[in-house]
PDB file of N, CA and C in Angstrom:
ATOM      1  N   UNK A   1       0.850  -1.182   0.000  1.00  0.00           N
ATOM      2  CA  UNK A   1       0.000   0.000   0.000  1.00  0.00           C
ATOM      3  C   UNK A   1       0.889   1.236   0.000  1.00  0.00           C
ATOM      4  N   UNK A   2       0.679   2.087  -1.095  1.00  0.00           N
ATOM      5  CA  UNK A   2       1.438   3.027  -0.548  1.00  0.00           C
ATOM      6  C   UNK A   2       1.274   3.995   0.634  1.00  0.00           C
ATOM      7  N   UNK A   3       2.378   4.873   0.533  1.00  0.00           N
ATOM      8  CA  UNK A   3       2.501   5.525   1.538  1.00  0.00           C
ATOM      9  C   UNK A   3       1.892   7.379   1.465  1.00  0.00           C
ATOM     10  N   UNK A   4       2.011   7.811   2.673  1.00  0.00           N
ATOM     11  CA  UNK A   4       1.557   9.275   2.585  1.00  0.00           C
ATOM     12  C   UNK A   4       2.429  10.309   1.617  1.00  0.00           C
ATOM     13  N   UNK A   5       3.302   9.938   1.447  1.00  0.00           N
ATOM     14  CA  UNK A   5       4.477  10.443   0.786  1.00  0.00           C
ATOM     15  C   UNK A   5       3.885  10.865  -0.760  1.00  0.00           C
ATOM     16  N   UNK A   6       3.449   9.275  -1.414  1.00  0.00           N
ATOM     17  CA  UNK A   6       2.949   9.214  -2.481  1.00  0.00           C
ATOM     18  C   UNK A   6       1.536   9.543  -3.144  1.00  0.00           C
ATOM     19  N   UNK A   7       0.825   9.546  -1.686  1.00  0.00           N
ATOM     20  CA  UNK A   7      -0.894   9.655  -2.098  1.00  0.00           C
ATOM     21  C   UNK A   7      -0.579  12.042  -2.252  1.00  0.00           C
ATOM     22  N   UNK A   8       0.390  12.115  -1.279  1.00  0.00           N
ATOM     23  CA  UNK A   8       0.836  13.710  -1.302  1.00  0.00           C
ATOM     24  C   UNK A   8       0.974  14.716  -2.718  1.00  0.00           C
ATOM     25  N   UNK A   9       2.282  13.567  -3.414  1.00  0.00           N
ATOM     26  CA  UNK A   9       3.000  13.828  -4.575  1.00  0.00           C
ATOM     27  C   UNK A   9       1.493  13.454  -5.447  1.00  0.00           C
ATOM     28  N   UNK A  10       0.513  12.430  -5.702  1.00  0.00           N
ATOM     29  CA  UNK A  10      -0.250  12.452  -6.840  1.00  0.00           C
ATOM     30  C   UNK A  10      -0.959  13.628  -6.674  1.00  0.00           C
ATOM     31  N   UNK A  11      -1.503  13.956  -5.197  1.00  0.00           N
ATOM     32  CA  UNK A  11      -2.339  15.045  -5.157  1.00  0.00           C
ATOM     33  C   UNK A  11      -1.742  16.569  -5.678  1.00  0.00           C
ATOM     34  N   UNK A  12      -0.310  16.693  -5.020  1.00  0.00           N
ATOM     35  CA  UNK A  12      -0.266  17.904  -5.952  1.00  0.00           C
ATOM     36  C   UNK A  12       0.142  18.069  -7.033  1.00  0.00           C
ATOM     37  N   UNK A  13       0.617  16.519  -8.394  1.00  0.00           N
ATOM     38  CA  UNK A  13       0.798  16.951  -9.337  1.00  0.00           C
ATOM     39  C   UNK A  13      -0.916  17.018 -10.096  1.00  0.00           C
ATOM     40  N   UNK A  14      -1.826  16.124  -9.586  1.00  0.00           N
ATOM     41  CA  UNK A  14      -3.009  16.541 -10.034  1.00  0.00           C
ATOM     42  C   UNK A  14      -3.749  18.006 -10.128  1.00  0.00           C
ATOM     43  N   UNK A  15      -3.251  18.723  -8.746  1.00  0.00           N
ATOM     44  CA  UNK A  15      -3.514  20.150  -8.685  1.00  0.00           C
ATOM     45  C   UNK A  15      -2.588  21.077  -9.541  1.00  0.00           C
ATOM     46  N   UNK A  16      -1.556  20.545  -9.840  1.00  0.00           N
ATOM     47  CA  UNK A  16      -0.819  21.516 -10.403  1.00  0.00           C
ATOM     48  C   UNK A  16      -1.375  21.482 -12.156  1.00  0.00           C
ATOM     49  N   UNK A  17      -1.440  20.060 -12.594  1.00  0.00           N
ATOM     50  CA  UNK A  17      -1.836  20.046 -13.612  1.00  0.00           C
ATOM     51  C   UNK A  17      -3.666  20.714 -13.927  1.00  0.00           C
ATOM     52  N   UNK A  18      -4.209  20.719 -12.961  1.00  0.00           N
ATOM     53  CA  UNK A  18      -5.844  20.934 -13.260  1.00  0.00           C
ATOM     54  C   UNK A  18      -5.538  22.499 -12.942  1.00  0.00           C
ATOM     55  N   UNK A  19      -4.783  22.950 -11.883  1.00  0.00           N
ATOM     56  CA  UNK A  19      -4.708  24.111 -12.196  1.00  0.00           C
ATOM     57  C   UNK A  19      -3.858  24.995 -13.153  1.00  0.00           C
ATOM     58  N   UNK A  20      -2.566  24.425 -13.272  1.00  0.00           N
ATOM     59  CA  UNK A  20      -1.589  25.041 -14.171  1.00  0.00           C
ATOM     60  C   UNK A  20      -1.530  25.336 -15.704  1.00  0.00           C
ATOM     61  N   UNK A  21      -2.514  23.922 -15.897  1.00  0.00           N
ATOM     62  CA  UNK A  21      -2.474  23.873 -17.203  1.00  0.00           C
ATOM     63  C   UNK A  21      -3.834  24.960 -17.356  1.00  0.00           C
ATOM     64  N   UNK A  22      -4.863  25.683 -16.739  1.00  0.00           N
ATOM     65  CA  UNK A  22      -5.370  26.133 -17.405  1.00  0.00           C
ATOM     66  C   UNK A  22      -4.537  27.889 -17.365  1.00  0.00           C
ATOM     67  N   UNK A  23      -4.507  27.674 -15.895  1.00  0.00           N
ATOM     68  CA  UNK A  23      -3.488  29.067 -16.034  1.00  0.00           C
ATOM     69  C   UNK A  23      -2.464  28.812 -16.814  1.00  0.00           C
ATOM     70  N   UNK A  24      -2.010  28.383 -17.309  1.00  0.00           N
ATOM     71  CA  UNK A  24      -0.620  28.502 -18.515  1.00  0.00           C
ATOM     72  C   UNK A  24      -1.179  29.088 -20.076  1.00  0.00           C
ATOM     73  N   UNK A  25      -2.494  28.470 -20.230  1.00  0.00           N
ATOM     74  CA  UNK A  25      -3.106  28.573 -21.537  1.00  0.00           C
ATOM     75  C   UNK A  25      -3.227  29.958 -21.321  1.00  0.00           C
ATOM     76  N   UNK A  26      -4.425  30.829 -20.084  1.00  0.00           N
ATOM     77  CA  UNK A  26      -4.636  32.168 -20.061  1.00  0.00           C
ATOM     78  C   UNK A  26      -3.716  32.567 -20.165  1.00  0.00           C
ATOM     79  N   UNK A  27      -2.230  32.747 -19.473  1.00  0.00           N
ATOM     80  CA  UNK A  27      -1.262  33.293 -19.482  1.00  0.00           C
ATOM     81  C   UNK A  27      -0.573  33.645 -20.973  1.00  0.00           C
ATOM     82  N   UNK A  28      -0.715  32.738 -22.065  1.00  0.00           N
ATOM     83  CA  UNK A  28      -0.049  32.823 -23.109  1.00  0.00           C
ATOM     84  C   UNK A  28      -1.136  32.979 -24.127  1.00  0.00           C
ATOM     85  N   UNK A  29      -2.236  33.190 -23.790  1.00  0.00           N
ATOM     86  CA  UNK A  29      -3.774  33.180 -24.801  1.00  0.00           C
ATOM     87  C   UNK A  29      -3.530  35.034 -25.123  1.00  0.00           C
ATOM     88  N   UNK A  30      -3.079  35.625 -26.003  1.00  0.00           N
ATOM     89  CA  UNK A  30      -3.180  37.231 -26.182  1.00  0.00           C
ATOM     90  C   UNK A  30      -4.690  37.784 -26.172  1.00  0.00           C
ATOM     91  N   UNK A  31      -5.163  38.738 -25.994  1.00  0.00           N
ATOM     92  CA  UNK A  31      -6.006  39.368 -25.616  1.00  0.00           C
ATOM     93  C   UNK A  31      -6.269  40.356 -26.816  1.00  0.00           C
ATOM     94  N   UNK A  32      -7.308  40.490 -27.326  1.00  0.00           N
ATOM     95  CA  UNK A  32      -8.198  40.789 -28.718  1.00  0.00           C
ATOM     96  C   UNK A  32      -7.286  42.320 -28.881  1.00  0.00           C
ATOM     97  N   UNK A  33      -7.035  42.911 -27.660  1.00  0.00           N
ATOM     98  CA  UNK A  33      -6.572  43.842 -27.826  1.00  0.00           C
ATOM     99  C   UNK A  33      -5.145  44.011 -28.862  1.00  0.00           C
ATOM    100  N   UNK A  34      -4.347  43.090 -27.818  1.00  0.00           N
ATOM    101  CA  UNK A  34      -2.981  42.738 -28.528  1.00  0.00           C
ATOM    102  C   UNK A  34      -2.884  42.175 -29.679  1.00  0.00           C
ATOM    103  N   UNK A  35      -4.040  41.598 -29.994  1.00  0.00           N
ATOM    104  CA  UNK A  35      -4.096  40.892 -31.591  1.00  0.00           C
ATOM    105  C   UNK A  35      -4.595  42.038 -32.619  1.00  0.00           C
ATOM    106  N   UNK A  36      -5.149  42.729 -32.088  1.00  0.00           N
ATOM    107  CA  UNK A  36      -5.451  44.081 -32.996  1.00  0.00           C
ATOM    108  C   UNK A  36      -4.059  44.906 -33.105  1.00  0.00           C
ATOM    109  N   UNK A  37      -3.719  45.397 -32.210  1.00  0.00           N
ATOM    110  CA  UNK A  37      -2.490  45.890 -32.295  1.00  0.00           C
ATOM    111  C   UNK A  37      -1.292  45.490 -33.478  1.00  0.00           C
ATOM    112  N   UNK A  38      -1.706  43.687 -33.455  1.00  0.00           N
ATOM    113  CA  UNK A  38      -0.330  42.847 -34.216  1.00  0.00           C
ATOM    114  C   UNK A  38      -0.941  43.282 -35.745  1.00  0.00           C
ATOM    115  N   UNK A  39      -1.731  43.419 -35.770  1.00  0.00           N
ATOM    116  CA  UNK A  39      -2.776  43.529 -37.462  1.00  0.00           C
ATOM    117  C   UNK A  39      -1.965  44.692 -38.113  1.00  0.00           C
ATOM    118  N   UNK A  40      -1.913  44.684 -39.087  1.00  0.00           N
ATOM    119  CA  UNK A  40      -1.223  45.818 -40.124  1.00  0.00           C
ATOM    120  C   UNK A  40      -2.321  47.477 -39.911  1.00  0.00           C
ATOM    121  N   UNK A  41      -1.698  48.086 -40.136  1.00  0.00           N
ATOM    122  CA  UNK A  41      -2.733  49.447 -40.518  1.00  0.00           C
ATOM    123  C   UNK A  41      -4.004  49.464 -41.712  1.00  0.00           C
ATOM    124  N   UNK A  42      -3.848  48.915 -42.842  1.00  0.00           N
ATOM    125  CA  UNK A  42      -4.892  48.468 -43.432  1.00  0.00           C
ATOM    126  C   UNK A  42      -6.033  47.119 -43.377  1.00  0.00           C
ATOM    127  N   UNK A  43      -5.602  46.251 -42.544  1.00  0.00           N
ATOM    128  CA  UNK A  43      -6.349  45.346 -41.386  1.00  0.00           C
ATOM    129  C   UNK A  43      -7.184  46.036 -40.667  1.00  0.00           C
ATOM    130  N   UNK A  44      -6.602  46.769 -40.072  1.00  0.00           N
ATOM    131  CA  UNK A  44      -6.936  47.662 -38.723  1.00  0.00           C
ATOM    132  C   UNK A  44      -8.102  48.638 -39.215  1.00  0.00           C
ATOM    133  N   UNK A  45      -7.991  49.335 -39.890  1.00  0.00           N
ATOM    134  CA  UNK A  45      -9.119  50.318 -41.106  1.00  0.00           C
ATOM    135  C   UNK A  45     -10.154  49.193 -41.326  1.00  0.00           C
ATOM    136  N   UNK A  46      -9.570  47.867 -42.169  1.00  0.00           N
ATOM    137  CA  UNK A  46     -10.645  47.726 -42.468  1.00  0.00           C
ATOM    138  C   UNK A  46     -11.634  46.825 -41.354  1.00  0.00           C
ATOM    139  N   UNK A  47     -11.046  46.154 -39.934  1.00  0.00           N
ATOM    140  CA  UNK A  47     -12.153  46.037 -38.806  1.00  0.00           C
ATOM    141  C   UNK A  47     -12.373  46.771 -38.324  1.00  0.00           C
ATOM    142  N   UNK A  48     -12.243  48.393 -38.134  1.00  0.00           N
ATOM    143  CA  UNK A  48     -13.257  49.367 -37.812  1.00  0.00           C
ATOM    144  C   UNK A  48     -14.227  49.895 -38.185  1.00  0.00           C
ATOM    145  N   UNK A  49     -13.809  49.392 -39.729  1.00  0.00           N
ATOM    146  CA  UNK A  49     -14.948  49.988 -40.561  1.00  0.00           C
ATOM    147  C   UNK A  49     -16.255  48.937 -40.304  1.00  0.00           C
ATOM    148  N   UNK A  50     -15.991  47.633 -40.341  1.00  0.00           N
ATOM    149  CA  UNK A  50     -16.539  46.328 -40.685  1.00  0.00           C
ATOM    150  C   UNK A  50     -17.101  46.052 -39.092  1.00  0.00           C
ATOM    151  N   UNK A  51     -16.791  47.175 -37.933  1.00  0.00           N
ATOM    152  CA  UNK A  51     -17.263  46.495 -36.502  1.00  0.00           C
ATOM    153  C   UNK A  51     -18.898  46.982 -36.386  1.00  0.00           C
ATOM    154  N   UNK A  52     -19.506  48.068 -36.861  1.00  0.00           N
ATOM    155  CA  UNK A  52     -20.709  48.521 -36.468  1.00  0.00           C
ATOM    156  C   UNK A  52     -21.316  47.014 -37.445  1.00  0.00           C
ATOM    157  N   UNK A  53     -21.352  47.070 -38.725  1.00  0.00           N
ATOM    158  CA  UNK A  53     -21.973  45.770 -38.923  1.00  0.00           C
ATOM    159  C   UNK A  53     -22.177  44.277 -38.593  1.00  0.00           C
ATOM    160  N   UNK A  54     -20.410  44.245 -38.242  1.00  0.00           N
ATOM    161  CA  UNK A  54     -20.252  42.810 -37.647  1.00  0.00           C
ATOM    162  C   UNK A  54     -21.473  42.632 -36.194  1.00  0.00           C
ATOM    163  N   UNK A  55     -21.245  43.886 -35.683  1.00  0.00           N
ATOM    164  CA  UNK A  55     -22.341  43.752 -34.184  1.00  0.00           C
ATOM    165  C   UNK A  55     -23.550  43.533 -34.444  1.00  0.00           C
ATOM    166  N   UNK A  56     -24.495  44.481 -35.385  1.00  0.00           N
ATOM    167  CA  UNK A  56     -25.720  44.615 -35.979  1.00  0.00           C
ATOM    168  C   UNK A  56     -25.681  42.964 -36.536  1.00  0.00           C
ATOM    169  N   UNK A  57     -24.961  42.353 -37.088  1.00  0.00           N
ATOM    170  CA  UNK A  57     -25.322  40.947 -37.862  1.00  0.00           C
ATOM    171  C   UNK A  57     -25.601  40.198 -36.658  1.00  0.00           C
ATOM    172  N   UNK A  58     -24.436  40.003 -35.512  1.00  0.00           N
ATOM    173  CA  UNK A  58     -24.675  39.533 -34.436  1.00  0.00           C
ATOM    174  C   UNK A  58     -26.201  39.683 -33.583  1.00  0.00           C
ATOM    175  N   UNK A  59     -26.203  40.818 -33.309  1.00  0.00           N
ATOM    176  CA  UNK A  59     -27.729  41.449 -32.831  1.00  0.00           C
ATOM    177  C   UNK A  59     -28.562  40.881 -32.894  1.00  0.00           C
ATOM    178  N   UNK A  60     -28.712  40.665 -34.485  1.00  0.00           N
ATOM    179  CA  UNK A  60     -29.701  40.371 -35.083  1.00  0.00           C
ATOM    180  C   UNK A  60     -30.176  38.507 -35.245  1.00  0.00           C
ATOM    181  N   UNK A  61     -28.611  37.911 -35.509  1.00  0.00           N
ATOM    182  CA  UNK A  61     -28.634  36.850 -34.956  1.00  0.00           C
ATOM    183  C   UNK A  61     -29.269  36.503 -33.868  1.00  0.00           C
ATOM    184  N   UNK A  62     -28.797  37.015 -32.385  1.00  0.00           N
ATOM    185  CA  UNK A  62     -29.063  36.795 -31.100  1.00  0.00           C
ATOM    186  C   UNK A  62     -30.550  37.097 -30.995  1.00  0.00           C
ATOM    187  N   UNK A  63     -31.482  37.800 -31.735  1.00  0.00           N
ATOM    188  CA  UNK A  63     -32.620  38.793 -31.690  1.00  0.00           C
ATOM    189  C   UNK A  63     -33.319  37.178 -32.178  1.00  0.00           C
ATOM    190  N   UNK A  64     -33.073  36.514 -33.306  1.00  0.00           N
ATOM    191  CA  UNK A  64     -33.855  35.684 -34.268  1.00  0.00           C
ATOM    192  C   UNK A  64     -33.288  34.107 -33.332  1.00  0.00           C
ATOM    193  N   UNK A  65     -32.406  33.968 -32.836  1.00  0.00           N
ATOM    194  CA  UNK A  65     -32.628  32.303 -31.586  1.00  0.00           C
ATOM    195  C   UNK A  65     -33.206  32.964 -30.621  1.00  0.00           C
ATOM    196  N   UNK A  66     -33.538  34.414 -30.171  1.00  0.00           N
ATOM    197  CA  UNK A  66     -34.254  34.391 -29.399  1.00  0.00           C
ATOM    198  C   UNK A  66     -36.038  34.355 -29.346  1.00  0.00           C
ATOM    199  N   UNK A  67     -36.134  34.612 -30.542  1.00  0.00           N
ATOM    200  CA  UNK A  67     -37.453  34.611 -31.377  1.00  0.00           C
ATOM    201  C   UNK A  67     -37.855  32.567 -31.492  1.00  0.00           C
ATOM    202  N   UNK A  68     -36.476  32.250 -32.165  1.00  0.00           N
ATOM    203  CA  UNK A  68     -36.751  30.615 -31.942  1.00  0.00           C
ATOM    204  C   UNK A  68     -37.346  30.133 -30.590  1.00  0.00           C
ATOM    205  N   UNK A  69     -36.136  30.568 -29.873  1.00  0.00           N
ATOM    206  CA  UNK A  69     -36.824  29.832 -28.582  1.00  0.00           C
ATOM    207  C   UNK A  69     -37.615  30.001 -28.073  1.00  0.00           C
ATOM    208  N   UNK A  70     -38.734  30.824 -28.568  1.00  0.00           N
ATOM    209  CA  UNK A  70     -39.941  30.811 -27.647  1.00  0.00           C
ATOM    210  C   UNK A  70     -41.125  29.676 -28.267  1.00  0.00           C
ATOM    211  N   UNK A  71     -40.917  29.317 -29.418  1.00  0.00           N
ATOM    212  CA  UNK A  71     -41.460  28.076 -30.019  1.00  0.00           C
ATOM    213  C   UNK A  71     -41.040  26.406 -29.455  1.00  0.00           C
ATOM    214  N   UNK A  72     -42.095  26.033 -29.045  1.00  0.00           N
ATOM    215  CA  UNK A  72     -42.254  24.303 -28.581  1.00  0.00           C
ATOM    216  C   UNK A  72     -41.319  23.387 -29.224  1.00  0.00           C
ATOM    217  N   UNK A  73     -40.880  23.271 -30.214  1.00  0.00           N
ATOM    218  CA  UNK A  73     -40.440  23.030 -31.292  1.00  0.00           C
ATOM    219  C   UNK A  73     -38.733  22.967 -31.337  1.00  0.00           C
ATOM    220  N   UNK A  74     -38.061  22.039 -31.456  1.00  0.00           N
ATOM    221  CA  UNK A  74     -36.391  21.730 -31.659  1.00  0.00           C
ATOM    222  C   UNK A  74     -36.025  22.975 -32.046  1.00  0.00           C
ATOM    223  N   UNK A  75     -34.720  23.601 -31.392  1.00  0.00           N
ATOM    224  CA  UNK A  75     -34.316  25.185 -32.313  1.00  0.00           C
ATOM    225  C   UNK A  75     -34.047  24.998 -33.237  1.00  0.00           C
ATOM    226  N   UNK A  76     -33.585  23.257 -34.340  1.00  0.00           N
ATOM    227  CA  UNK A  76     -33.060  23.144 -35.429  1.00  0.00           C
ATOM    228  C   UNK A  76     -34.404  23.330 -36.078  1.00  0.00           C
ATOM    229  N   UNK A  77     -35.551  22.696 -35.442  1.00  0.00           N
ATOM    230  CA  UNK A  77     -37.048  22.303 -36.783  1.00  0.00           C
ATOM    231  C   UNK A  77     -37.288  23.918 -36.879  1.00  0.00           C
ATOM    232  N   UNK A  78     -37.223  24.619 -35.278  1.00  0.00           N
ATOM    233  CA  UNK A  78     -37.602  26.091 -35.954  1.00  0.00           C
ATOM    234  C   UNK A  78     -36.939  26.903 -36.575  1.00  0.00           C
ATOM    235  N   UNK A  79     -35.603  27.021 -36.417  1.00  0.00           N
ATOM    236  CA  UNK A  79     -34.970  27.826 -37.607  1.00  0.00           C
ATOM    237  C   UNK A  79     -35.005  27.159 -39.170  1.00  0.00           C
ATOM    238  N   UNK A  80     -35.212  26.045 -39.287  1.00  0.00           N
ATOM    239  CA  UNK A  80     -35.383  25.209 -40.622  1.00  0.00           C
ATOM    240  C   UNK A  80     -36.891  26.032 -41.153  1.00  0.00           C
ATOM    241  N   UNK A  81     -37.853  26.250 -40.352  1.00  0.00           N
ATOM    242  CA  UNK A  81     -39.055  27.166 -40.740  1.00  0.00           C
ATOM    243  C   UNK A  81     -39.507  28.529 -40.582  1.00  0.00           C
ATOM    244  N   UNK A  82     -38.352  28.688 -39.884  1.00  0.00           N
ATOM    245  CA  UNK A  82     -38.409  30.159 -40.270  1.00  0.00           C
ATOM    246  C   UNK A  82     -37.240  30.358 -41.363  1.00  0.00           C
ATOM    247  N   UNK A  83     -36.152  29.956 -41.588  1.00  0.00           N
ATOM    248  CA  UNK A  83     -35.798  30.205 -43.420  1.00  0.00           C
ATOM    249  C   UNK A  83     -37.055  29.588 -44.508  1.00  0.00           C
ATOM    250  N   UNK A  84     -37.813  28.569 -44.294  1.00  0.00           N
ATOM    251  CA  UNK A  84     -38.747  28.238 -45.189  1.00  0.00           C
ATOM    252  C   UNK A  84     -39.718  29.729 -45.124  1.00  0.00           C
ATOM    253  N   UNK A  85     -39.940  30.543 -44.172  1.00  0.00           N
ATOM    254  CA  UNK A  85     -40.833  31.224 -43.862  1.00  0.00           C
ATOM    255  C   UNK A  85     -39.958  32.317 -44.970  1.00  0.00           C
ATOM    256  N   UNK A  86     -38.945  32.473 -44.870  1.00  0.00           N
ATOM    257  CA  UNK A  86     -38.250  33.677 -45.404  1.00  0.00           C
ATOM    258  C   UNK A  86     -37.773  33.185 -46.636  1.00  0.00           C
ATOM    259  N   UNK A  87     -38.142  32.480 -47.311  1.00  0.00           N
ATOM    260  CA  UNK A  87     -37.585  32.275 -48.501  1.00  0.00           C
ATOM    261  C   UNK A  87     -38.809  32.722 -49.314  1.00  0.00           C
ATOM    262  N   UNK A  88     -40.434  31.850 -48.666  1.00  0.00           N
ATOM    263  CA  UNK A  88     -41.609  32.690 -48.854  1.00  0.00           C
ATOM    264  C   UNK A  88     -42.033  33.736 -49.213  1.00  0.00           C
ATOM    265  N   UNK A  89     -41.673  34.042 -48.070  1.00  0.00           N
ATOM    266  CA  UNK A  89     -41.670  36.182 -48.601  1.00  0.00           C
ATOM    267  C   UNK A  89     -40.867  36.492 -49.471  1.00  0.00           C
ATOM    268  N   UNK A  90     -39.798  36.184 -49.597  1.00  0.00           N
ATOM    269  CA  UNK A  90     -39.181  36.332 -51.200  1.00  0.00           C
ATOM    270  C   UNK A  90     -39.464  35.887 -52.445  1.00  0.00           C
ATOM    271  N   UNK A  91     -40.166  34.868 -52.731  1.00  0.00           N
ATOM    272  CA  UNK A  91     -40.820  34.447 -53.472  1.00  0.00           C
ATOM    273  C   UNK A  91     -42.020  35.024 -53.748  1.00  0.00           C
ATOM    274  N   UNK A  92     -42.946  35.538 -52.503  1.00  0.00           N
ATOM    275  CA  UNK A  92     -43.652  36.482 -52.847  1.00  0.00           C
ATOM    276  C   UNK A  92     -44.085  37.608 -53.207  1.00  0.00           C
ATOM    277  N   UNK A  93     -42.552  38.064 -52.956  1.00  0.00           N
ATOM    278  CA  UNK A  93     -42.088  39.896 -53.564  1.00  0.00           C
ATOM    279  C   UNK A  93     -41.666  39.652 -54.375  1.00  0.00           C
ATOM    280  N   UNK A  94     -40.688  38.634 -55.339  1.00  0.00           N
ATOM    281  CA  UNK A  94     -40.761  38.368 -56.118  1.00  0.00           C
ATOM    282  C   UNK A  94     -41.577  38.493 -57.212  1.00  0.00           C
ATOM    283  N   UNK A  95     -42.740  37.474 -57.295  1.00  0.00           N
ATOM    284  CA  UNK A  95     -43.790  37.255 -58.104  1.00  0.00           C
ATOM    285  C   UNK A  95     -44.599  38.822 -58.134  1.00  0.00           C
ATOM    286  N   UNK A  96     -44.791  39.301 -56.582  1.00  0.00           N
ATOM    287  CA  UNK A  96     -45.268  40.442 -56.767  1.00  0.00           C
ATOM    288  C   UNK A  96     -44.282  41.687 -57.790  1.00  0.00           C
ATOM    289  N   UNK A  97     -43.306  41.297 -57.505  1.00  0.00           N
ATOM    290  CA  UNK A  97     -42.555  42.446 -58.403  1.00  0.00           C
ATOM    291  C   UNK A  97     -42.800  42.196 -59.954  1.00  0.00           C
ATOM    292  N   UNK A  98     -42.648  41.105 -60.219  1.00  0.00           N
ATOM    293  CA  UNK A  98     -43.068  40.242 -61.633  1.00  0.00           C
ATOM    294  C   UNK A  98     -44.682  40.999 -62.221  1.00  0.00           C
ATOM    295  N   UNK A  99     -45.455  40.773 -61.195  1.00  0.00           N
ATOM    296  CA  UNK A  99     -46.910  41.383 -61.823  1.00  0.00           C
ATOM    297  C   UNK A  99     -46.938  42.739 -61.772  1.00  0.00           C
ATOM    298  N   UNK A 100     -45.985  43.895 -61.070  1.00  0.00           N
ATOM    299  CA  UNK A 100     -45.895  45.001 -61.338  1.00  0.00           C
ATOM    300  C   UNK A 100     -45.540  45.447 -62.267  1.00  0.00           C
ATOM    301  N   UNK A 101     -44.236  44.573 -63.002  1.00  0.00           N
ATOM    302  CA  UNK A 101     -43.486  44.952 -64.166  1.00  0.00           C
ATOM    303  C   UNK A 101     -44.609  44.426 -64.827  1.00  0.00           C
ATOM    304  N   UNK A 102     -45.371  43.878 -65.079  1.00  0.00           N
ATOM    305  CA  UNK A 102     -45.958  43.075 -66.612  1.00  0.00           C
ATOM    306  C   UNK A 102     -47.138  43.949 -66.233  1.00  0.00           C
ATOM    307  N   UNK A 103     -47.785  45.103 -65.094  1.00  0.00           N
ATOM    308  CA  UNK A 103     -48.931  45.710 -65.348  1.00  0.00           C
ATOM    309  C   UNK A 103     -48.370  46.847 -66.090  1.00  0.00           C
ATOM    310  N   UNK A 104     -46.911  47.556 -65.731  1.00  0.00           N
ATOM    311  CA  UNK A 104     -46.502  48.134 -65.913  1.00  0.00           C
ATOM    312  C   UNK A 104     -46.136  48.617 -68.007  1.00  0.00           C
ATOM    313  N   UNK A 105     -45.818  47.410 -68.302  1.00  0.00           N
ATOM    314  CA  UNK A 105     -45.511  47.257 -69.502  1.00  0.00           C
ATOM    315  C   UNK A 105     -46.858  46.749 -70.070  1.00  0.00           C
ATOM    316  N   UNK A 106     -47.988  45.967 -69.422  1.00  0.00           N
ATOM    317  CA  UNK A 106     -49.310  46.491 -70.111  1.00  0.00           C
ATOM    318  C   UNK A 106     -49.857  48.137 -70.622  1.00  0.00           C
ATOM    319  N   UNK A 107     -49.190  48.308 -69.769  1.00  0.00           N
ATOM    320  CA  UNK A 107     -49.727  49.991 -69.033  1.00  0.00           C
ATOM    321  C   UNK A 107     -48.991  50.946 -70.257  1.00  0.00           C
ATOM    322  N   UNK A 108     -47.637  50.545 -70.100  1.00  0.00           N
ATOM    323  CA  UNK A 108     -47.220  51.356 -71.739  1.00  0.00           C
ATOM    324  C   UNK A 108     -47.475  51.445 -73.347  1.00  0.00           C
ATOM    325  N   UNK A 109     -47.924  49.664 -72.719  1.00  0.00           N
ATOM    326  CA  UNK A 109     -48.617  48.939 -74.520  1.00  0.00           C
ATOM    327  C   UNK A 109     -49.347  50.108 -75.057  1.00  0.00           C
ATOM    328  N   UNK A 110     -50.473  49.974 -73.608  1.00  0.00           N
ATOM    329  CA  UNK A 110     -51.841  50.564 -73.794  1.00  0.00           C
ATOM    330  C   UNK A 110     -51.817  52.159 -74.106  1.00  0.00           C
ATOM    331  N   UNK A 111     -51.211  52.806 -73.563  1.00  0.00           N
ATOM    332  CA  UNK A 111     -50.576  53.862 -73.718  1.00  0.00           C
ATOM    333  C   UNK A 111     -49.949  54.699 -75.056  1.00  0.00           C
ATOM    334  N   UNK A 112     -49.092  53.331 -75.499  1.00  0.00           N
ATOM    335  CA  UNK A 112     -48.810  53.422 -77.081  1.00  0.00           C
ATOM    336  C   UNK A 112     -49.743  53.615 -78.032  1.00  0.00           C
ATOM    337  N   UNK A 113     -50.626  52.277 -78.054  1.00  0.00           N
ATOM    338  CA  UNK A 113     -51.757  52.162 -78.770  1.00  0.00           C
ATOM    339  C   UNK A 113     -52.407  53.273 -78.776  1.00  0.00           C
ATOM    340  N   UNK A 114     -52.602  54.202 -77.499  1.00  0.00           N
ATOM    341  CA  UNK A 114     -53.881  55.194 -77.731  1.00  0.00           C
ATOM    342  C   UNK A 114     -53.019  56.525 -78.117  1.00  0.00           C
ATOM    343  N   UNK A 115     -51.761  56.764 -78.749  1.00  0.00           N
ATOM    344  CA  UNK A 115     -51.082  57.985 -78.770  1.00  0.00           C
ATOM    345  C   UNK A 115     -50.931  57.404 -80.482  1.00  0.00           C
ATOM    346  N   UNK A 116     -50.897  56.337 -80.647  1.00  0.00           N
ATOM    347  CA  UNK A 116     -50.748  56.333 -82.167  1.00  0.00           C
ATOM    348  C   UNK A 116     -52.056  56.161 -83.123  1.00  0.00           C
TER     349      UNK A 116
END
């Protein structure tokens, strides 16, 4: 059986490893800041320009699983129907745009006809 000596030594290389290893990762993990910094000057331009949207896409993301989750329904079956839902409405502005142009170009036929 071992001894106290040894049950000592597993315990603190277990602590050192459960703790060390995560503090070692933070320690050497750079910070968004410092990674911006490392970015070139035209990098840098162009994620400032690109941050008000990147957030707004996010937003809007976070806005629409939160809209999911209030449905009974798997978050995969409901976002699968709400793009079916939104492909819909495009299809239907679509077609609607389609019968505007073709009243539209009735509309000139007719137009023609009565000027000639």
């Amino acid at each position: 059986m071992p001894g106290y000596g040894t049950w000592a030594k597993m315990v603190g290389g277990g602590a050192a490893l459960c703790i060390g290893g995560p503090a070692l990762v933070i320690w050497v993990t750079p910070t968004e800041e410092e990674l911006f910094k490392r970015y070139n000057p035209e990098l840098q331009r162009r994620s400032l320009e690109n941050r008000v949207q990147k957030q707004q896409d996010f937003d809007n993301f976070v806005g629409q699983l939160k809209e999911y989750s209030k449905s009974d329904k798997p978050i995969w079956a409901a976002i699968a129907e709400g793009e079916e839902n939104k492909k819909q409405v495009k299809r239907d502005e679509a077609a609607s745009q389609r019968l505007s142009v073709a009243a539209e170009v009735e509309r000139r036929r007719q137009e023609m006809k009565s000027s000639s």
